[in-house]
Protein backbone atom coordinates (compact mmCIF):
# COMPACT_ATOMS: atom_id res chain seq x y z
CA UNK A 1 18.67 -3.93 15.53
CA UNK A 2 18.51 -4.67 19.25
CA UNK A 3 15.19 -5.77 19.31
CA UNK A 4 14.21 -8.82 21.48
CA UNK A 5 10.67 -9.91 21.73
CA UNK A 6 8.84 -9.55 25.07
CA UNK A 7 5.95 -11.68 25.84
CA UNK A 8 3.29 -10.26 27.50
CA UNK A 9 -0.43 -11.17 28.61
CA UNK A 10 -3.11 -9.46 30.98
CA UNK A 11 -6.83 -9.60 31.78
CA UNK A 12 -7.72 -6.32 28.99
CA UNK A 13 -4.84 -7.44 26.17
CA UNK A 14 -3.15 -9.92 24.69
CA UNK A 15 -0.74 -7.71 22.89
CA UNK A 16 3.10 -9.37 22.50
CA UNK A 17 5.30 -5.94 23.24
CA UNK A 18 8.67 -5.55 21.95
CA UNK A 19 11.31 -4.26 24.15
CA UNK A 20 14.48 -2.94 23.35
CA UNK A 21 17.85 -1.54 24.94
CA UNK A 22 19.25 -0.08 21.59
CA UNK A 23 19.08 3.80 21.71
CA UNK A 24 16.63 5.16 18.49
CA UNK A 25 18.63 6.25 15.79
CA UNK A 26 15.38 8.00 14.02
CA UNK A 27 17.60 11.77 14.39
CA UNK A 28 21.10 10.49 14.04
CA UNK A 29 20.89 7.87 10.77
CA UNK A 30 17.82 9.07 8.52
CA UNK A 31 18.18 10.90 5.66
CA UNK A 32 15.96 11.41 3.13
CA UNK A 33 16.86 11.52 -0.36
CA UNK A 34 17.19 14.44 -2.45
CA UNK A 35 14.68 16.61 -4.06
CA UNK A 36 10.98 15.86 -3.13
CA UNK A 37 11.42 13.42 -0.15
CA UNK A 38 13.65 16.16 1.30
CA UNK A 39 11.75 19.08 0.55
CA UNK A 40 8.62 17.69 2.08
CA UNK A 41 10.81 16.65 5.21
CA UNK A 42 11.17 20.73 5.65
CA UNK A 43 7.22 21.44 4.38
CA UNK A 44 5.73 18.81 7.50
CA UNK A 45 7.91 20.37 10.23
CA UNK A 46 9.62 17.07 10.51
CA UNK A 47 12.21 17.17 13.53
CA UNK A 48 11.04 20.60 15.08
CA UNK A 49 8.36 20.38 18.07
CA UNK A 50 5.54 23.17 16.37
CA UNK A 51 3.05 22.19 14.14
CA UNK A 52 3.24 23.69 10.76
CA UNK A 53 1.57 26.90 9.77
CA UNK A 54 -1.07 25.19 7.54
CA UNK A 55 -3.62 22.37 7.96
CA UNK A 56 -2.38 19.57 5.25
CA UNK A 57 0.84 18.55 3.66
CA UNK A 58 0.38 16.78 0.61
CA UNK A 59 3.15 14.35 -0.88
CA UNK A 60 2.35 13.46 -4.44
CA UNK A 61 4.77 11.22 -6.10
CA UNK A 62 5.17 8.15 -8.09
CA UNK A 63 5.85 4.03 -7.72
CA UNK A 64 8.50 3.53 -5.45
CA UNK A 65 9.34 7.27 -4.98
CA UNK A 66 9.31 6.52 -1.09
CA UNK A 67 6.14 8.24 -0.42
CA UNK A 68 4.84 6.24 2.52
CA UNK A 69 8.61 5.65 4.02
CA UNK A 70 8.67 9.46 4.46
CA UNK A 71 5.16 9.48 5.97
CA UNK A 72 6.00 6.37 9.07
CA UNK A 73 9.29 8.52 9.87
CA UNK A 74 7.23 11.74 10.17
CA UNK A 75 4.55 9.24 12.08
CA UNK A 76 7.04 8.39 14.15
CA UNK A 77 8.61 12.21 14.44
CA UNK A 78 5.28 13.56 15.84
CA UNK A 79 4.88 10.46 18.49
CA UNK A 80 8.11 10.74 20.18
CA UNK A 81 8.60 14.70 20.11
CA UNK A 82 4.67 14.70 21.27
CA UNK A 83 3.97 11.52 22.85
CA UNK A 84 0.81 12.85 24.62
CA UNK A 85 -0.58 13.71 21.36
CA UNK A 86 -2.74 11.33 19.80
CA UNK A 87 -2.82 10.44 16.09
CA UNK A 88 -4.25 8.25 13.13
CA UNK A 89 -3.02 6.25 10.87
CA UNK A 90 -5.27 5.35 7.98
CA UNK A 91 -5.89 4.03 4.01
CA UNK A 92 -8.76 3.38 1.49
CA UNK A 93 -9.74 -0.07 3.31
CA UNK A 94 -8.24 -2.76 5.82
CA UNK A 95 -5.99 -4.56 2.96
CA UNK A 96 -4.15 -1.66 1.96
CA UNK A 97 -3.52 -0.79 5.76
CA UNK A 98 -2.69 -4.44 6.33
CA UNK A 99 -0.86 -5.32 3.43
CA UNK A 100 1.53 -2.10 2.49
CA UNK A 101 0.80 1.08 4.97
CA UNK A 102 1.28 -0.92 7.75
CA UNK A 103 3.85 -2.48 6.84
CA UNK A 104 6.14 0.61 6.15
CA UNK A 105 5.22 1.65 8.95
CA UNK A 106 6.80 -1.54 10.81
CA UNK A 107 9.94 -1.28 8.45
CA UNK A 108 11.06 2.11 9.64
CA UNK A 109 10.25 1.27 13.37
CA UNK A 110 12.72 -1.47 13.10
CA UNK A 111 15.22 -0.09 10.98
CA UNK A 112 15.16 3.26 13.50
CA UNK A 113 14.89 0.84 16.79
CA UNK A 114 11.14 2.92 17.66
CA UNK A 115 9.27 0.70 20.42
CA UNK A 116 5.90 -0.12 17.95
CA UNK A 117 3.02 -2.13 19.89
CA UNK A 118 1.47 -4.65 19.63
CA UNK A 119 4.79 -6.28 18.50
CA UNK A 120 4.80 -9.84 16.05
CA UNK A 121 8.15 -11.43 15.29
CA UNK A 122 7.49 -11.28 11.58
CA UNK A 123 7.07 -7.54 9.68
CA UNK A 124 3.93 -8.77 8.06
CA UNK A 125 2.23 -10.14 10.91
CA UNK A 126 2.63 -7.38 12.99
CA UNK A 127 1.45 -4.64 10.51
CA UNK A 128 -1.69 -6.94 10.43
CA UNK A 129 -1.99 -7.33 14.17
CA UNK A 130 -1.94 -3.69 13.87
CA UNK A 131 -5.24 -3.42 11.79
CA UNK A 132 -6.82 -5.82 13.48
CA UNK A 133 -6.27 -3.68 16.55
CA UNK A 134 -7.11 -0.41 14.82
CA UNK A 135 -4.99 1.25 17.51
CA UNK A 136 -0.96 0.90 18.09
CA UNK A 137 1.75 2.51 20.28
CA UNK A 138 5.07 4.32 19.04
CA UNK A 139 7.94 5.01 21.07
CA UNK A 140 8.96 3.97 24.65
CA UNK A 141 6.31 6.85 25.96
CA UNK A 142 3.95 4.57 24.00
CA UNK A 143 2.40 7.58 22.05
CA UNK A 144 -1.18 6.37 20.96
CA UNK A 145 -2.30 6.82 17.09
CA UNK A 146 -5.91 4.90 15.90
CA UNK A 147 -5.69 2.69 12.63
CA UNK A 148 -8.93 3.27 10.36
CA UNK A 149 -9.53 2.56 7.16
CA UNK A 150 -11.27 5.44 5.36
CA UNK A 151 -14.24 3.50 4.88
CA UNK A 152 -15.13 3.84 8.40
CA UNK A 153 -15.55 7.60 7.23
CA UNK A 154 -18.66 7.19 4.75
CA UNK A 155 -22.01 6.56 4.51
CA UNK A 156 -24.73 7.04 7.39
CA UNK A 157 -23.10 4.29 10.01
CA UNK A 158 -19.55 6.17 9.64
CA UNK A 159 -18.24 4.47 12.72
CA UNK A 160 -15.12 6.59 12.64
CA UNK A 161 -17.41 9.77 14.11
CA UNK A 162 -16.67 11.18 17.40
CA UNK A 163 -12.66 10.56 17.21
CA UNK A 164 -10.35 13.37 18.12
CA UNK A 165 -6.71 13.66 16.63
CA UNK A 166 -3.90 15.80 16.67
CA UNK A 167 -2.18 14.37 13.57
CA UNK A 168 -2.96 12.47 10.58
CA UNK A 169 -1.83 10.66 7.86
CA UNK A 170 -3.65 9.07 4.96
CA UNK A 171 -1.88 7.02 2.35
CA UNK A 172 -3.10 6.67 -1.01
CA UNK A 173 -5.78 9.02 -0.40
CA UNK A 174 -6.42 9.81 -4.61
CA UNK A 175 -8.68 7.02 -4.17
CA UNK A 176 -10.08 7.75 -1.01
CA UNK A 177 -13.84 9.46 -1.62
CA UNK A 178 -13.66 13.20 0.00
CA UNK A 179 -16.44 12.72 1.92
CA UNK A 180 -13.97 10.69 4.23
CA UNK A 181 -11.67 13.28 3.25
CA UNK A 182 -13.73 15.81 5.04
CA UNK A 183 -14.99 13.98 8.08
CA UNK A 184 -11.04 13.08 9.09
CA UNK A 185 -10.55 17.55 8.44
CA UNK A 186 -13.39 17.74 10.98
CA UNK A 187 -11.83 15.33 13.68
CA UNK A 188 -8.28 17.45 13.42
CA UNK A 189 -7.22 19.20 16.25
CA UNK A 190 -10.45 20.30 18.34
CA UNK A 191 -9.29 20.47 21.43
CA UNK A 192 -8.35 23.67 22.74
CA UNK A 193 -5.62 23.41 25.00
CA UNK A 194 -3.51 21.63 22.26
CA UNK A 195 -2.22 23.30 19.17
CA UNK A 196 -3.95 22.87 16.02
CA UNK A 197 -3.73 19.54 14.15
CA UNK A 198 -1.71 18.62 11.50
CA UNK A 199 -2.35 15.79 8.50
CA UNK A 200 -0.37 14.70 5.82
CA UNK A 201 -1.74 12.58 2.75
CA UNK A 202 0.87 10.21 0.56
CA UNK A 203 -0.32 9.70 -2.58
CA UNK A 204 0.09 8.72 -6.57
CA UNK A 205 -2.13 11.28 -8.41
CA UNK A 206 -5.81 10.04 -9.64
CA UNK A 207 -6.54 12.57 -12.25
CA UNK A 208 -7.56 15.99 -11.67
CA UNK A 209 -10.00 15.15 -8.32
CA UNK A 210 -10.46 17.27 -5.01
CA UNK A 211 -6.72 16.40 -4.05
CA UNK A 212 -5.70 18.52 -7.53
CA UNK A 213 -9.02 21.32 -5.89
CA UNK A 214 -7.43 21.42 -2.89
CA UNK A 215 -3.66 21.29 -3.12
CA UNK A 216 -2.74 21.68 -7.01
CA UNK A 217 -4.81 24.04 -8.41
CA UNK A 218 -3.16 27.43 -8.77
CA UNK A 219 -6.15 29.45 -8.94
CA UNK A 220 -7.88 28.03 -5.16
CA UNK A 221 -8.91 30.18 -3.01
CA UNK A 222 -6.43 32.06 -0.74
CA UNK A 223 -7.78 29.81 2.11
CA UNK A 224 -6.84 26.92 0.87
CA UNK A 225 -3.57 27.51 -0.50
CA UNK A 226 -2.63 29.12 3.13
CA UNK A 227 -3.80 25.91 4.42
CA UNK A 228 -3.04 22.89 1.86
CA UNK A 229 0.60 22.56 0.68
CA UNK A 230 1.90 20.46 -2.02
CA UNK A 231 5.25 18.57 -2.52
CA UNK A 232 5.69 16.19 -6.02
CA UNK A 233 8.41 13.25 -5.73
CA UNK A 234 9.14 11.58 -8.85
CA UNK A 235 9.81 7.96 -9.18
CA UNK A 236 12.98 9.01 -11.02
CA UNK A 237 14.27 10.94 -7.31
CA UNK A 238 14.99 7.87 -5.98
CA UNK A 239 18.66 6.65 -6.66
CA UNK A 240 18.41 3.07 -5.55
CA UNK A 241 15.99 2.03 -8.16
CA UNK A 242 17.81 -0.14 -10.21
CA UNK A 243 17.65 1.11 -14.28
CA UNK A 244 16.23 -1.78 -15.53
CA UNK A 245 13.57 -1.74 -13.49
CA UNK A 246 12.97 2.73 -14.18
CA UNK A 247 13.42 1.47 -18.07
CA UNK A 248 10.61 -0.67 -17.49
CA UNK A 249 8.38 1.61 -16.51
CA UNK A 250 9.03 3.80 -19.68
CA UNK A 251 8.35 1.07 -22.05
CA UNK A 252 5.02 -0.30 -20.29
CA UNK A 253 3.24 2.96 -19.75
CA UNK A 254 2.06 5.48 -22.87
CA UNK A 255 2.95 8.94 -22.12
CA UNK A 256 -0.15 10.47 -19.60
CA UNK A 257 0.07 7.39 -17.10
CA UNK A 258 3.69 7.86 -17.35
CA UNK A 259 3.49 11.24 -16.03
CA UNK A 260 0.96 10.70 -13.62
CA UNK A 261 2.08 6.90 -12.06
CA UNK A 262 5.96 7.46 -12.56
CA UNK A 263 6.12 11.48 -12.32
CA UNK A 264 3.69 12.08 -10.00
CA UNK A 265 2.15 14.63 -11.97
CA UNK A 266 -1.52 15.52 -12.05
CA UNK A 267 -3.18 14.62 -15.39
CA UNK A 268 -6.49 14.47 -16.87
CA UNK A 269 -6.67 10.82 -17.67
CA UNK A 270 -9.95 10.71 -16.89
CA UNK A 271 -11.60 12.82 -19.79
CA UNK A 272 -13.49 11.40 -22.81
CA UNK A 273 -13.39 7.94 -23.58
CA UNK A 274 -12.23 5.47 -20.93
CA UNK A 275 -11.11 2.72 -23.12
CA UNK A 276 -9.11 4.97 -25.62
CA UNK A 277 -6.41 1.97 -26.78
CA UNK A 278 -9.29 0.26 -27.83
CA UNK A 279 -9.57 -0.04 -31.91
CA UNK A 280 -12.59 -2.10 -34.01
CA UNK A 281 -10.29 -2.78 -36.78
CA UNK A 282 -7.05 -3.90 -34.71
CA UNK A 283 -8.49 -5.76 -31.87
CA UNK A 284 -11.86 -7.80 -33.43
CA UNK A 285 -11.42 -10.61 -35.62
CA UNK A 286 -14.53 -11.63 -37.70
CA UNK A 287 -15.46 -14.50 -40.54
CA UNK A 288 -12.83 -16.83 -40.85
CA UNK A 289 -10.05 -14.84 -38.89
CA UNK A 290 -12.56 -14.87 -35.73
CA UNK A 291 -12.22 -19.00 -36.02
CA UNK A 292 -8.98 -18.04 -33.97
CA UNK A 293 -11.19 -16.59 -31.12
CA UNK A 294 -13.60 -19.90 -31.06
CA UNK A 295 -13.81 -21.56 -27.64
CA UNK A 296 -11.34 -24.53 -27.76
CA UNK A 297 -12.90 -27.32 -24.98
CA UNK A 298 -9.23 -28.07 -24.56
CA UNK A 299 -8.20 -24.88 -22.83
CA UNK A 300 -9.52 -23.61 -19.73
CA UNK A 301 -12.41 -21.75 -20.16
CA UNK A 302 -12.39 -18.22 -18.05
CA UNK A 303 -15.86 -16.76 -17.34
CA UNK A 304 -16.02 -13.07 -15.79
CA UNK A 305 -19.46 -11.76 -14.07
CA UNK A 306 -20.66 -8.01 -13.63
CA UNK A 307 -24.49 -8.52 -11.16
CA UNK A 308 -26.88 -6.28 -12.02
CA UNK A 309 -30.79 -6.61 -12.37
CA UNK A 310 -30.86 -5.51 -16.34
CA UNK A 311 -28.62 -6.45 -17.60
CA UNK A 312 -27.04 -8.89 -15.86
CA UNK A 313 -24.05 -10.09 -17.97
CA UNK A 314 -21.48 -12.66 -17.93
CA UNK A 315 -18.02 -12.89 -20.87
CA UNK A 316 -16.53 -16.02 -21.78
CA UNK A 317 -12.40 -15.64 -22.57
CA UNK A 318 -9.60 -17.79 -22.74
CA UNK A 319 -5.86 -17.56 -22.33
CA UNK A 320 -3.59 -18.36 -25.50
CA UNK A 321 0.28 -17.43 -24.99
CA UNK A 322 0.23 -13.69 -23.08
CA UNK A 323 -3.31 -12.63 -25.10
CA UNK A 324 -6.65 -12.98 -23.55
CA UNK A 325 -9.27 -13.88 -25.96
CA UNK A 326 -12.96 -12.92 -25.31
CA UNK A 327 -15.10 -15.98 -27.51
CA UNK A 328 -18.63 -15.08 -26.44
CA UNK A 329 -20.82 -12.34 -24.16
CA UNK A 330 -24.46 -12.64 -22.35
CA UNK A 331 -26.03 -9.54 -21.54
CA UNK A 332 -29.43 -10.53 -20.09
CA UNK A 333 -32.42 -8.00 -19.41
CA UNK A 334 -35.05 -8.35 -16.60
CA UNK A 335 -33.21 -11.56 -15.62
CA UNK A 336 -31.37 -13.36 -12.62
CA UNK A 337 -28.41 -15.22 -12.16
CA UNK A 338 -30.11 -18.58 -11.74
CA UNK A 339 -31.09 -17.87 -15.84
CA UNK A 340 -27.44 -16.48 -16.47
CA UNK A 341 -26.07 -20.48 -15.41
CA UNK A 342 -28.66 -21.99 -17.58
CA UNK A 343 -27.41 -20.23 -21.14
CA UNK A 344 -23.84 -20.70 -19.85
CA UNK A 345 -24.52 -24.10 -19.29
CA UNK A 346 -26.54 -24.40 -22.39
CA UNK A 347 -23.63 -22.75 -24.85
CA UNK A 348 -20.76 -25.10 -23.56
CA UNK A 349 -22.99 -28.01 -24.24
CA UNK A 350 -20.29 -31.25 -23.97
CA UNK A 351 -17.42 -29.19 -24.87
CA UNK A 352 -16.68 -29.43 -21.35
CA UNK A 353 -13.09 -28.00 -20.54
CA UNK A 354 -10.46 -28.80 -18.48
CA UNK A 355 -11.38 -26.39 -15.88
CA UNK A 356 -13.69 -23.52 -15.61
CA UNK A 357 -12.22 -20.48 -13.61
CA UNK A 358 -14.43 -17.87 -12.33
CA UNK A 359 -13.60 -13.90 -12.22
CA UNK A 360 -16.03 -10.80 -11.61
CA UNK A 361 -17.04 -8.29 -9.28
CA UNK A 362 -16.10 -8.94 -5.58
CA UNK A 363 -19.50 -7.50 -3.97
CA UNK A 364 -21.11 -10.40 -5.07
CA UNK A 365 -20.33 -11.95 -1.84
CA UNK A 366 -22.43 -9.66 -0.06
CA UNK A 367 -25.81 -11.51 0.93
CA UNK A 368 -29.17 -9.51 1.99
CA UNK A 369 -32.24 -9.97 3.95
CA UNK A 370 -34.40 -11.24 1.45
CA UNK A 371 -32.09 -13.69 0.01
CA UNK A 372 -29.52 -15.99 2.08
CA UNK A 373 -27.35 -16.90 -0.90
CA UNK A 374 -24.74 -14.38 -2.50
CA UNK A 375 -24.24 -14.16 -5.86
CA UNK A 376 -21.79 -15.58 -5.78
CA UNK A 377 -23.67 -18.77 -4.27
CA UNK A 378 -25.81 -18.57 -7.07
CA UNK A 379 -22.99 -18.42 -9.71
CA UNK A 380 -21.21 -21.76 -8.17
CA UNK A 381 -24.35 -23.93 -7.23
CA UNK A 382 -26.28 -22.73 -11.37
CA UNK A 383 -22.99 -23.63 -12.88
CA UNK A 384 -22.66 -27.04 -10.38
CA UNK A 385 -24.11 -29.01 -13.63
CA UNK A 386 -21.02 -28.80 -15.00
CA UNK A 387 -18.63 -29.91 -12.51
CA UNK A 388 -16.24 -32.87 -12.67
CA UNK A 389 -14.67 -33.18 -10.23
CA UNK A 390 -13.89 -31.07 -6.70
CA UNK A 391 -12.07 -27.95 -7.59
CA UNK A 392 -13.14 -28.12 -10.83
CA UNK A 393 -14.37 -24.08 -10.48
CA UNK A 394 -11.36 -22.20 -9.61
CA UNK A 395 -12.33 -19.05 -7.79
CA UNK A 396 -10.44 -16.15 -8.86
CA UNK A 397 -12.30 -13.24 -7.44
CA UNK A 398 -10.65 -11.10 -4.84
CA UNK A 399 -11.72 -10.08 -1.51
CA UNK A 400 -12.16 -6.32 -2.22
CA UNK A 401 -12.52 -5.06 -5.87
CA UNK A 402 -9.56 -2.76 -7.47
CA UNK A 403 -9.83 0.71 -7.54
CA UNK A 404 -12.05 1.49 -10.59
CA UNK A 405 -9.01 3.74 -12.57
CA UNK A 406 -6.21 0.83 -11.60
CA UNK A 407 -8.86 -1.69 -13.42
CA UNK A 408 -9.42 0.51 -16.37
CA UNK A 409 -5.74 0.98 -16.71
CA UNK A 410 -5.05 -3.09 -16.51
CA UNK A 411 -7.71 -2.70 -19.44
CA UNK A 412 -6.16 -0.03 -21.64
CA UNK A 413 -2.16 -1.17 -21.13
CA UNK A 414 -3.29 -4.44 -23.03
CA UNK A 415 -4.76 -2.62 -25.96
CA UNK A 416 -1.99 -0.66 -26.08
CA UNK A 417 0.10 -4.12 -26.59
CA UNK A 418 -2.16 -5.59 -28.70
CA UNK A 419 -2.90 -8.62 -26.27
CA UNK A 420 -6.56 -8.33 -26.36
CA UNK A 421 -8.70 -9.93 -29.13
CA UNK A 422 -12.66 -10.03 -29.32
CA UNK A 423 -14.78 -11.77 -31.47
CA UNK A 424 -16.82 -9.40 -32.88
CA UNK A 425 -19.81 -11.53 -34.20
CA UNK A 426 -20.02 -13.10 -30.85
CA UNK A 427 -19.56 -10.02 -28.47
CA UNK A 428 -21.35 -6.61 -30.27
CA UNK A 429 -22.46 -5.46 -26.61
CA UNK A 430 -19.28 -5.87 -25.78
CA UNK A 431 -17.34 -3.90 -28.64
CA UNK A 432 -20.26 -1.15 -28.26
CA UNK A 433 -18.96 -0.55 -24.42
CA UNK A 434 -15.30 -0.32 -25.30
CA UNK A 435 -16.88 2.51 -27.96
CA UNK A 436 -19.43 4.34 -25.97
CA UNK A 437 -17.98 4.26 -22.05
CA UNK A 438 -16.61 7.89 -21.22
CA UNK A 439 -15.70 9.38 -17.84
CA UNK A 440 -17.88 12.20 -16.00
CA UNK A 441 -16.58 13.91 -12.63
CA UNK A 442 -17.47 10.88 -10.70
CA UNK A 443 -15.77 8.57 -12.52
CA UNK A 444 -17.43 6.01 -15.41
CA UNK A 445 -20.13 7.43 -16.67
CA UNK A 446 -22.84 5.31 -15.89
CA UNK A 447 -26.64 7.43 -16.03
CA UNK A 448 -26.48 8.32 -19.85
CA UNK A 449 -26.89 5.15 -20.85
CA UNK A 450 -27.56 2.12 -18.06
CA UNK A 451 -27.28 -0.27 -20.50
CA UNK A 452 -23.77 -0.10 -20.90
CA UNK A 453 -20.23 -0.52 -18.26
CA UNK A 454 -21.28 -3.35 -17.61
CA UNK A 455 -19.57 -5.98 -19.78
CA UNK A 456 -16.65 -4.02 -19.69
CA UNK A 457 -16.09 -3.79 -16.26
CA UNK A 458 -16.54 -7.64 -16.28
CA UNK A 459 -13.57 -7.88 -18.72
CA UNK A 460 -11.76 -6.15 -16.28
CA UNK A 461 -12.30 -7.88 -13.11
CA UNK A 462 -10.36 -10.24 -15.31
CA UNK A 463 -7.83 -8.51 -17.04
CA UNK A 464 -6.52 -6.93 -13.89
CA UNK A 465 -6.51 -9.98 -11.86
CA UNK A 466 -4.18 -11.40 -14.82
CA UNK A 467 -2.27 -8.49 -15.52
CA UNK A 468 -2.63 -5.48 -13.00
CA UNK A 469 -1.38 -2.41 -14.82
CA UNK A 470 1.48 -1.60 -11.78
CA UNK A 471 4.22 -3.13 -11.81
CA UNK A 472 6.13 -4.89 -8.82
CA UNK A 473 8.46 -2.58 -6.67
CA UNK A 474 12.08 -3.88 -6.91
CA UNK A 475 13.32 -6.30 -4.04
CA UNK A 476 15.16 -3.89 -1.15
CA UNK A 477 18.70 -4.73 -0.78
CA UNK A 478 19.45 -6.35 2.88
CA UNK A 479 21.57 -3.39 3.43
CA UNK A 480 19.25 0.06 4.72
CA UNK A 481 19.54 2.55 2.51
CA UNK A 482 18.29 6.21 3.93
CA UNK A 483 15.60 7.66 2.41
CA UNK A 484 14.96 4.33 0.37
CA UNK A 485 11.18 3.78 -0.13
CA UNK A 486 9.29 1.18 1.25
């Protein structure tokens, strides 16, 4: 693509800068595909020097519909036709910048030949030298955009204050709180000798939240509907899908998470009971048919932790073909973790298995001022009794935790397949959260009753780290294909 790297090094920045001789092609070889790509192209003011009429353009489609490949060629649209204009880029946290934002965002720079600093030799390593930055350059006019993650926009710190930006975009912004939502509005085109701001926000729908308030809802306020316009892309739109991997997506998903994750509809998903594939007579065994549940010493034992003063609670599952089965449950009131390790340790006895692998909720690594240990700590030094040998507790918790309705879904797909069993005389408070755990309008309902979430959301710290409910994108073809999404 004409690119050749360009090392570079001074007293304020290491950045490595990528030069190149080959002309862009941004205006000459994209095209986006037909339907919603195309029609938001037009809605954005992609390719024409004004900002559009309203505020926010809103792109709501489905996996692989080419949502954020549209979003880095407006990105890079706005930078060269404005280059004195200065934008953000920005996501729910720094993975999702790092790992997939990003690196669209480097894909279309490449594939167009736009200058994008600070330059890496590899895609991936440059979209994260991009985070790490929080800042990069587009163009040969080196048009300045911040990199934030919407985190940065909540609670009292909210380090993103102060900023002032003529565009925007935020990808995957369903599961962004609107609190961040709101700050970013505030920070969008202030100043007054430049026109006023514009933001777009790439998304797959999330239920019927303030994105469906603010841009979906056909009986909003005349203000917002002058000022927040909506564009749906299906999955289906784009042609270089393969079928297979479309078919797939029918067969895996029940009919509402097919509209919303393949469709790109909104739908209320999030209304009633949260684990609704969940049935007491299909997926509990009990009396002699639970002896096919019963912890086996010679299979790895999974254990999966939710931390929380009372109760604190802990499941114990193991893996048999493609079905995960949950053998036993602590739930333990007024308690600690410290007395959580002692009745694990106590209930495996000598069955001691192969090798214990550890799951749960990823803010356990957080420490605090009265304690020096993490939970985590505490989990891995009460369980040391047990160890035989190094390694022999497999961490399997990630970094960040998954976005509560991509866990529940993990959750519910496997009911649906009938590859979750329970045994029922060993785990009631389990079986009585799959029953009792609805959704409010902040998500899991968790004030009616305290007492419950919390074994379930332990299951599915595990289930989704085994089987996350989205699927992988298809592998791009070496050739470009316009429009194609990232």
């Amino acid at each position: 693509m004409g690119l050749r790297a360009l090392k570079k090094s001074s007293s304020s920045s290491n950045y490595a800068v990528a030069e190149t001789s080959a002309p862009i092609t941004l205006y000459s070889d994209f095209c986006p595909n037909p339907g919603g790509q195309a029609q938001f192209i037009e809605l954005s003011n992609w390719g024409k020097p004004e900002t559009p009429p309203h505020r926010w353009s809103l792109l709501l489609g489905g996996i692989g519909s080419g949502k954020s490949f549209i979003a880095a060629v407006w990105c890079c649209d706005r930078a060269l036709r404005n280059p004195t204009h200065r934008g953000m880029i920005s996501a729910g946290d720094y993975g999702q910048l790092a790992r997939s934002t990003l690196v669209t965002l480097v894909e279309v720079c490449r594939a167009f030949n736009v200058p994008l600093e600070p330059w890496r030799e590899s895609t991936e390593d440059q979209a994260k030298a991009i985070a790490d930055a929080q800042r990069c350059y587009l163009g040969h006019e080196r048009a300045f955009a911040y990199v934030i993650s919407a985190h940065n926009f909540l609670g009292k710190k909210q380090t993103g204050r102060g900023l002032q930006i003529d565009w925007f975009w935020g990808d995957e912004f369903a599961y962004v709180p609107e609190q961040a939502f709101l700050v970013i509005d505030g920070r969008l085109g202030r100043e007054k000798d430049k026109p006023s701001g514009h933001g777009i926000l790439t998304t797959s729908p999330a239920g019927y939240n303030y994105l469906w308030r603010k841009f979906g809802d056909p009986e909003r306020d005349a203000k917002l509907q002058n000022n927040h316009k909506m564009v749906n892309v299906s999955s289906l739109e784009n042609v270089h899908l393969s079928d297979d991997y479309v078919g797939s997506l029918r067969s895996n998903y029940d009919e509402e998470l097919y509209q919303q994750e393949v469709e790109g509809k909104f739908i209320n998903i999030v209304q009633g009971l949260v684990y609704k594939h969940f049935a007491r007579t299909k997926h509990t065994l009990q009396g002699e048919d639970a002896q096919l549940l019963e912890y086996d010493r010679r299979l790895p034992l999974m254990l999966t932790f939710d931390f929380n003063h009372s109760p604190i609670v802990a499941l114990a599952a193991q893996k048999r073909g493609d079905e995960i089965h949950f053998c036993y449950e602590w739930a333990l009131m007024d308690s600690d973790i410290w007395e959580l390790a002692e009745k694990i340790i106590d209930w495996v006895g000598d069955r001691i298995p192969p090798e214990i692998q550890i799951f749960g909720d990823a803010t356990g690594r957080a420490r605090t001022a009265a304690s020096r240990l993490s939970s985590w700590d505490i989990v891995f030094q009460g369980l040391n009794p047990l160890v035989q040998h190094q390694g022999y507790l497999i961490k399997r918790f990630a970094d960040a935790n998954p976005h509560v309705i991509n866990r529940v879904h993990s959750i519910n797909q496997l009911f649906r397949k009938d590859k979750i069993y329970i045994h029922f005389d060993n785990c009631p408070k389990f079986i009585k959260d799959l029953e009792a755990v609805t959704w409010d309008d902040q998500g899991i309902n968790k004030t009616s009753d305290t007492s419950i979430s919390h074994l379930s959301d332990a299951a599915g710290y595990l289930i989704h780290t085994l089987y996350p409910f989205k699927l992988k994108l298809p592998v791009k073809t070496k050739e470009r294909v316009k429009g194609l999404a990232s």
